[in-house]
Protein backbone atom coordinates (compact mmCIF):
# COMPACT_ATOMS: atom_id res chain seq x y z
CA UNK A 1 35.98 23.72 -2.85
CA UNK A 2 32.75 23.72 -1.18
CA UNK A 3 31.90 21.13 1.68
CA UNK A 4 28.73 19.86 2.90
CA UNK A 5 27.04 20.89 6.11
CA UNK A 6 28.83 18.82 9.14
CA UNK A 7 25.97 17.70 10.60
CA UNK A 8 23.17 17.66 7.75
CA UNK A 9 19.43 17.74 8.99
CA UNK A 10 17.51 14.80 6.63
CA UNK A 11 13.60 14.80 6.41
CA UNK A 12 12.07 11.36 5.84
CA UNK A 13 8.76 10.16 5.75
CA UNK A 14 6.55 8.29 3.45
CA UNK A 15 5.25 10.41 0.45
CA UNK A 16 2.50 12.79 1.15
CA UNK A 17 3.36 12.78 5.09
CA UNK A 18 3.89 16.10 5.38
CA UNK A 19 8.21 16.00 4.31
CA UNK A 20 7.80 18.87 2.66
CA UNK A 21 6.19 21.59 4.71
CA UNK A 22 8.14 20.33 7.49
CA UNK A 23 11.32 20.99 5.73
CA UNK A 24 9.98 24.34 4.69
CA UNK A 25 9.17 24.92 8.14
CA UNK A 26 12.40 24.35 9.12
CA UNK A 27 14.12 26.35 6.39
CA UNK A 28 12.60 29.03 7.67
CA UNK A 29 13.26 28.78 11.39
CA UNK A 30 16.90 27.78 10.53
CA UNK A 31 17.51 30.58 7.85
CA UNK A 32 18.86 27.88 5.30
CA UNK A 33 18.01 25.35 2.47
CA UNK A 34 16.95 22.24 2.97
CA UNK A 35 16.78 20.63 -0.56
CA UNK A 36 14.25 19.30 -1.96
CA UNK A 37 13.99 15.38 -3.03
CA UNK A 38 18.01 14.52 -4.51
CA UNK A 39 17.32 11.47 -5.43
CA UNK A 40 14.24 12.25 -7.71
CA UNK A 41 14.99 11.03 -11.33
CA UNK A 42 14.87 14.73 -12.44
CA UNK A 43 18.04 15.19 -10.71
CA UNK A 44 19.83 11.90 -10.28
CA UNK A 45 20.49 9.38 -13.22
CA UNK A 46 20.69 5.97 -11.06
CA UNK A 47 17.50 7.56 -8.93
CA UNK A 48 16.17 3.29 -10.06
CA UNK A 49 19.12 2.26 -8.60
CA UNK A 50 18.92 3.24 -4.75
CA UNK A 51 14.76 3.84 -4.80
CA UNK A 52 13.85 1.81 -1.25
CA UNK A 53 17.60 0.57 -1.19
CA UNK A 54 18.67 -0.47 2.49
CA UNK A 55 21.67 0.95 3.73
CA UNK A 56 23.27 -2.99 3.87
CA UNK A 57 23.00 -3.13 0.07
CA UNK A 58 25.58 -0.08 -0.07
CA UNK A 59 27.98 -1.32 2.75
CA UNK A 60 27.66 -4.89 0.98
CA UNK A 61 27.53 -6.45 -1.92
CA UNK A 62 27.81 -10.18 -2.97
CA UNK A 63 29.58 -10.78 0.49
CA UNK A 64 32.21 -8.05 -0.38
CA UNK A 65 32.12 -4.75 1.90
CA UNK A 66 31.89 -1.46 -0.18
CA UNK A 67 32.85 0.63 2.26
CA UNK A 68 36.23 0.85 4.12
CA UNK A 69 37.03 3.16 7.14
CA UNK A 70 33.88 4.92 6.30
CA UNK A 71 34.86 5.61 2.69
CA UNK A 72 33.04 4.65 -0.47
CA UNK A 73 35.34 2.00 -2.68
CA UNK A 74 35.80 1.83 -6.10
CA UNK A 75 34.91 -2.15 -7.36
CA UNK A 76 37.12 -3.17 -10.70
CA UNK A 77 37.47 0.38 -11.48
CA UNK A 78 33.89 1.34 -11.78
CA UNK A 79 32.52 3.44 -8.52
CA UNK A 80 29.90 1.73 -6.39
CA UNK A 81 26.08 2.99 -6.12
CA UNK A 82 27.70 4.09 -2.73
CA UNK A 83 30.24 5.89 -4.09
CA UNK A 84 27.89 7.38 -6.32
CA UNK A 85 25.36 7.94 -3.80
CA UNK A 86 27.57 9.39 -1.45
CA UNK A 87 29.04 11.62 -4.11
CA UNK A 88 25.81 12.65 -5.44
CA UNK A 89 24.39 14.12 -2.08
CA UNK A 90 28.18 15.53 -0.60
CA UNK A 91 27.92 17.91 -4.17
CA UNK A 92 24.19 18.55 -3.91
CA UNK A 93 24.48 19.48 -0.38
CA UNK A 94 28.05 21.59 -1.11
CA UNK A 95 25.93 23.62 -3.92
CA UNK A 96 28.59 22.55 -6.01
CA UNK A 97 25.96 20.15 -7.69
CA UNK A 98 23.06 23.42 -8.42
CA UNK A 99 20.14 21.56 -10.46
CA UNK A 100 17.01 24.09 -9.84
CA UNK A 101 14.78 21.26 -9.18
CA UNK A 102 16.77 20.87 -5.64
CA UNK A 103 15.12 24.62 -4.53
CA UNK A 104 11.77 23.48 -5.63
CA UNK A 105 10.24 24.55 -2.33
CA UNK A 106 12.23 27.34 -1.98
CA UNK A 107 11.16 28.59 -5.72
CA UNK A 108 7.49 29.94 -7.32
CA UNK A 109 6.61 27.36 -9.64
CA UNK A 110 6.62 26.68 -12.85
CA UNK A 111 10.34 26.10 -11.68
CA UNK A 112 11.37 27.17 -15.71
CA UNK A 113 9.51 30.44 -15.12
CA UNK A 114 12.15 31.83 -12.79
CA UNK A 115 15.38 34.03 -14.06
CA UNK A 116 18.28 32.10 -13.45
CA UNK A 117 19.88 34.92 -12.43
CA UNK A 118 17.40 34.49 -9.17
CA UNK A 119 18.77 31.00 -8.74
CA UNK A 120 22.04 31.87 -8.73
CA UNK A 121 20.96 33.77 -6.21
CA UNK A 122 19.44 31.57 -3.12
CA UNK A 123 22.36 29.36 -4.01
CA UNK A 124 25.61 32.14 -3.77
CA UNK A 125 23.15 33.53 -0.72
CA UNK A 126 21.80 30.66 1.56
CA UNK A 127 24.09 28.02 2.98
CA UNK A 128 22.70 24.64 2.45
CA UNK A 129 21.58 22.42 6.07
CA UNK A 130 20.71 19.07 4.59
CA UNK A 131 17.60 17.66 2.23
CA UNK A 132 14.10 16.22 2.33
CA UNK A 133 13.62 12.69 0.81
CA UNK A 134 11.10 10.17 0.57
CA UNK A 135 13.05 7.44 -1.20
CA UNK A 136 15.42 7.25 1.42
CA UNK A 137 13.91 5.37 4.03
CA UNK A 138 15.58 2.59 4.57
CA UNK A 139 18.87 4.22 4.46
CA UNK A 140 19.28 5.54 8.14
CA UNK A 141 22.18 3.51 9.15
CA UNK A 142 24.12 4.65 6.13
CA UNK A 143 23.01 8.59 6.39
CA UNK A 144 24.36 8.59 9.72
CA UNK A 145 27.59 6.28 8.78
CA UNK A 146 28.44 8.62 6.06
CA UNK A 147 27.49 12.14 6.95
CA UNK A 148 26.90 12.16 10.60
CA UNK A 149 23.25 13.22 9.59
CA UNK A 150 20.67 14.21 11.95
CA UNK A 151 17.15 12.28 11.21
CA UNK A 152 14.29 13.77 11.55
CA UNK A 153 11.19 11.29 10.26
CA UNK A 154 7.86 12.38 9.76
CA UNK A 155 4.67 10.02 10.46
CA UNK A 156 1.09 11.07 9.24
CA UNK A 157 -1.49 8.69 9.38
CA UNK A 158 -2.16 6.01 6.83
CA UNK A 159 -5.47 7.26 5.55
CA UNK A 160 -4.80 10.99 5.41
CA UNK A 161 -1.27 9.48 3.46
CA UNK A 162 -3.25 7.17 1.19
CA UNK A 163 -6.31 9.76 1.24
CA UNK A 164 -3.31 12.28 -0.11
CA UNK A 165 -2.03 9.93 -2.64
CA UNK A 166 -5.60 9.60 -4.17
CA UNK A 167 -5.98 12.89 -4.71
CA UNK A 168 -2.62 13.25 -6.03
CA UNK A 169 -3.14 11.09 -9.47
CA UNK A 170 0.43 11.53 -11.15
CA UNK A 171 2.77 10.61 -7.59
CA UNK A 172 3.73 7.28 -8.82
CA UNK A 173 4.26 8.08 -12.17
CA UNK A 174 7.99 8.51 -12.37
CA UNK A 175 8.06 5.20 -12.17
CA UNK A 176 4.89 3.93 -12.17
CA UNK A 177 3.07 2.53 -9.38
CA UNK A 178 3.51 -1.49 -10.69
CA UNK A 179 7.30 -0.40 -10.70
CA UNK A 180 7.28 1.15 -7.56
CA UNK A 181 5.88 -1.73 -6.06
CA UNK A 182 7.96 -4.44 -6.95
CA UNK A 183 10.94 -2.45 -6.23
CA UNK A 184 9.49 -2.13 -2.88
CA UNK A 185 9.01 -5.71 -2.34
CA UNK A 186 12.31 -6.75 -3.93
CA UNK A 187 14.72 -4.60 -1.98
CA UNK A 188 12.75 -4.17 1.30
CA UNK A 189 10.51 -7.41 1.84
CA UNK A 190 12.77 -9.45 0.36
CA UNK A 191 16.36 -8.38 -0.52
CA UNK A 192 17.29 -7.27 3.28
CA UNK A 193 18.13 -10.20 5.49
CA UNK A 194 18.11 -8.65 8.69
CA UNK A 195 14.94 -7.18 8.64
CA UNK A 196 13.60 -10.65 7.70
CA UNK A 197 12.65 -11.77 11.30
CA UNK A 198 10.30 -8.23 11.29
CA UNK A 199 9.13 -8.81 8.09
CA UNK A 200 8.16 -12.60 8.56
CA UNK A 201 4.92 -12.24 10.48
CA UNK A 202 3.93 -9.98 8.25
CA UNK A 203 4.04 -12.06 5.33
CA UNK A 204 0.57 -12.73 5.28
CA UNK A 205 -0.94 -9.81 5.17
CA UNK A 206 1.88 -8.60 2.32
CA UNK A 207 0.49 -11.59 -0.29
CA UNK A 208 -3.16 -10.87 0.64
CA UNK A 209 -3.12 -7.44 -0.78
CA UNK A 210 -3.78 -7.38 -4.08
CA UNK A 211 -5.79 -4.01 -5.00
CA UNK A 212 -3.41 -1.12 -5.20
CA UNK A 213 -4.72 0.09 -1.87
CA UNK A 214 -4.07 -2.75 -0.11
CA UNK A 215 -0.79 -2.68 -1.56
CA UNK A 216 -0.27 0.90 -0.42
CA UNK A 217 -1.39 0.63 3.09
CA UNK A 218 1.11 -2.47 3.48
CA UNK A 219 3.90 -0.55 1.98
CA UNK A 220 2.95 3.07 4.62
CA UNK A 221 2.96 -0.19 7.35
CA UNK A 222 6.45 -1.89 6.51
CA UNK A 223 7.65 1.64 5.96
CA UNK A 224 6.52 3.00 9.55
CA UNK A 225 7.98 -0.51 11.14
CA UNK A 226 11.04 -0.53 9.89
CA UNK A 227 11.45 3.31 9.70
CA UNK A 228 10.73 2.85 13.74
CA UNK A 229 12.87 -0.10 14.24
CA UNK A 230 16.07 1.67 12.77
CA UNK A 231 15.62 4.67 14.60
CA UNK A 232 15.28 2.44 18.12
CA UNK A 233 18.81 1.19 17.40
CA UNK A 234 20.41 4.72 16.85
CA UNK A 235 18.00 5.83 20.35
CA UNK A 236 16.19 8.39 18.10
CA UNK A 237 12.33 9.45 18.01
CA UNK A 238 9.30 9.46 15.62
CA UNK A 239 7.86 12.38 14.87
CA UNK A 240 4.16 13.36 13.74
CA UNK A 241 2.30 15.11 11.27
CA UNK A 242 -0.10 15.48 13.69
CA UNK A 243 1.15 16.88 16.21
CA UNK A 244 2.85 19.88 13.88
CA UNK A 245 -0.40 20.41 12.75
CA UNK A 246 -2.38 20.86 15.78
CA UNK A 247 0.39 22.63 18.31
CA UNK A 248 2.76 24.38 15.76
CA UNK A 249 4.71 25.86 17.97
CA UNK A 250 5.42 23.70 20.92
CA UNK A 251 5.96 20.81 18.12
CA UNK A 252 8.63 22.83 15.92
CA UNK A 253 10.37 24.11 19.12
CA UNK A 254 10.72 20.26 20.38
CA UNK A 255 12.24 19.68 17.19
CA UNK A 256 15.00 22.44 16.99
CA UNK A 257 15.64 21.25 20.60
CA UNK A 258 16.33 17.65 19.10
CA UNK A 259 17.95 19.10 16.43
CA UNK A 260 20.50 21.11 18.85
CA UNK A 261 19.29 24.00 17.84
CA UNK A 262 17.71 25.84 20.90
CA UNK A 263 14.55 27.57 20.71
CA UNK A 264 14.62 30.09 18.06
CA UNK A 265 12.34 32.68 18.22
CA UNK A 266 9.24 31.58 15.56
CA UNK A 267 7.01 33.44 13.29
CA UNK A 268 3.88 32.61 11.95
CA UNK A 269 4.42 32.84 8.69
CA UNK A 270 7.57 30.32 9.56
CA UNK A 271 4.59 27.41 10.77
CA UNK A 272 1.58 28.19 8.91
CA UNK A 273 2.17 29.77 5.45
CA UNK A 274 2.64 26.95 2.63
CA UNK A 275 6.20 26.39 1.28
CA UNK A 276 6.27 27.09 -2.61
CA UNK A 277 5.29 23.70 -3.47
CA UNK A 278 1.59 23.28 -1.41
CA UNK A 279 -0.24 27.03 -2.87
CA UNK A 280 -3.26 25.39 -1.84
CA UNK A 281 -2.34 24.36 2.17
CA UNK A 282 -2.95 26.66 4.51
CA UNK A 283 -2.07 24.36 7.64
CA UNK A 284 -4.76 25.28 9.78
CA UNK A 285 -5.41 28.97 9.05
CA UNK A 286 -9.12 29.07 7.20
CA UNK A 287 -11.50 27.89 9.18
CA UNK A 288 -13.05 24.31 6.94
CA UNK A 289 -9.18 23.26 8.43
CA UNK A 290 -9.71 24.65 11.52
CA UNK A 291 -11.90 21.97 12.45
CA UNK A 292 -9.77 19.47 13.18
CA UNK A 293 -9.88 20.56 16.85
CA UNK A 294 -12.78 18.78 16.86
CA UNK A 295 -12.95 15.86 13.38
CA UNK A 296 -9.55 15.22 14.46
CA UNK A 297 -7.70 13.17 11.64
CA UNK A 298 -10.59 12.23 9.93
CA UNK A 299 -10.91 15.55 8.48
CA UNK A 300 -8.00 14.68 6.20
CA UNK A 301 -9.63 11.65 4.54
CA UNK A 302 -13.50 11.77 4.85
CA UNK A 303 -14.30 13.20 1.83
CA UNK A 304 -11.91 10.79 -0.29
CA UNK A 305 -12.23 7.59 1.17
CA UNK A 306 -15.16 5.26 2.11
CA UNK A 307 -15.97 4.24 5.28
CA UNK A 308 -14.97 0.86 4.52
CA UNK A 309 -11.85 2.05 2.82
CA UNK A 310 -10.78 3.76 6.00
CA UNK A 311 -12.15 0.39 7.65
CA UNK A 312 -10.00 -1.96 5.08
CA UNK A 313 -6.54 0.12 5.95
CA UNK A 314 -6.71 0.16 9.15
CA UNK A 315 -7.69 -3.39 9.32
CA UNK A 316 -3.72 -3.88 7.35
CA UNK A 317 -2.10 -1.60 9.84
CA UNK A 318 -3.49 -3.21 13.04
CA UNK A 319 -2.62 -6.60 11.37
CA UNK A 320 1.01 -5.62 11.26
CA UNK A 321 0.79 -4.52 14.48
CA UNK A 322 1.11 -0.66 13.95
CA UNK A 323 -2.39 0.50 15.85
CA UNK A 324 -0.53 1.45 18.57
CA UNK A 325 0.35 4.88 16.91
CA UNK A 326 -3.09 5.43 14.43
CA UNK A 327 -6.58 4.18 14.68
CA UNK A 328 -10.10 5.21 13.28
């Protein structure tokens, strides 16, 4: 039977940060398949279940510990959301679990369009290094606990993210954005205790938004906070958009060297052309996105949000104390 990577590589990162040409980018360096989104509710049936679930709620629950040496338990005969969880992502990332909508940016879309035979294919052909997944963020202790994962997560600045999800009208709507949110607040703001003393200054600013990109902003802020304050305890970094964007090369190769990879030798094609999933991103190569050299971030957002838009988000993210890493 098939086994899943040793040490899995796991993209994170707040929707529309960038997740998925980053794990494109390093499919390509790394000549294998990252997978794309597992816990989408195309592919997983309890994807409600662990959306923005913290990694305490599957190593606990009502007091009792759900995991043992490490392992999943069974409770009164009926497998844990860890258990399932665990299983879930140990077959997905074996290829024993082959669902076509995990190669979506390895595939040409409409993903029904290709021959299955093709499928087959990239699965018999390319081994399998790990997954990108933005419903996973709060999970970090338990990725590691469980499959020894390396993190890699992605940070791209609140207004190109909330610029992004503006333009991209139907992201919410596997749930619904009303859904998403109170999920959000339930599980994270509310349902884990020992982020509380974090989340507690904060509190303010969380009740005061009450327009949907308010609401955003203070979810990309809690998000970035807490994303950051997990990786401090494991000693790991933050990576940015940015920074991939602008230097390519020197920013991929400091990744593969975190990753333990070396420094492969690197394409262009690996860095700039768009994985199957953004047609329309060139990363840099026509000249209108050329200019950030000189607009900087802005470019990403000027031409979708206000002034005082812009203004009103990064008024949220400096109030949670975030404007260390992103300003106007």
């Amino acid at each position: 039977m098939a086994h899943p990577p040793t040490r899995p590589i796991v993209i994170l990162g707040f929707g529309r940060s960038g997740t998925t040409w980053l794990s494109d980018v390093v499919s390509k360096v790394l000549g294998g398949l990252l997978l794309f989104e597992p816990l989408h509710p195309q592919v997983c049936d309890f994807a409600a279940e662990v959306c923005y679930t913290p990694s305490p709620a599957l190593t606990c629950f009502n007091g009792v510990p759900t995991v043992a040496n490490g392992v999943p338990t069974v409770a009164n005969g009926v497998p844990t959301v860890a258990q399932r969880l665990h299983d879930h992502l140990g077959a997905a990332m074996a290829a024993v679990f082959r669902h076509r909508w995990l190669l979506r940016n390895h595939l040409f879309t409409p993903l029904e369009d290709v021959s299955q035979s093709y499928v087959d294919m990239v699965w018999n052909e390319c081994p399998v290094i790990g997954f990108k997944e933005i419903r996973a963020n709060f999970l970090v202790d338990w990725l590691i606990e469980q499959f020894n994962a390396r993190i890699v997560f992605l940070l791209r600045h609140p207004c190109s993210v909330l610029a992004s999800l503006r333009r991209r009208a139907n992201f919410w709507n596997e749930f619904g954005w009303e859904q998403h949110y109170h999920m959000f607040l339930a599980r994270v703001v509310d349902g884990w205790p020992a982020a509380s003393a974090l989340i507690a200054p904060r509190r303010a600013a969380i009740a005061a938004a009450r327009t949907d990109l308010d609401q955003q902003a203070v979810m990309w802020a809690l998000t970035t906070l807490l994303a950051a304050w997990q990786l401090e305890q494991h000693n790991l970094p933050l990576f940015f958009y940015e920074d991939f964007y602008h230097q390519p090369f020197a920013a991929t190769r400091k990744l593969m060297a975190y990753l333990g990879e070396g420094s492969p030798s690197m394409h262009p094609a690996h860095l700039f052309v768009p994985s199957m999933t953004t047609l329309r991103t060139t990363h840099g190569l026509i000249k209108a996105e050329s200019d950030y050299a000189s607009h900087g971030e802005r470019l990403f957002w000027q031409d979708v949000l206000t002034d005082a838009e812009a203004v009103r988000i990064m008024g949220i993210v400096e109030s949670m104390g975030l404007d260390r890493w992103y300003t106007l």
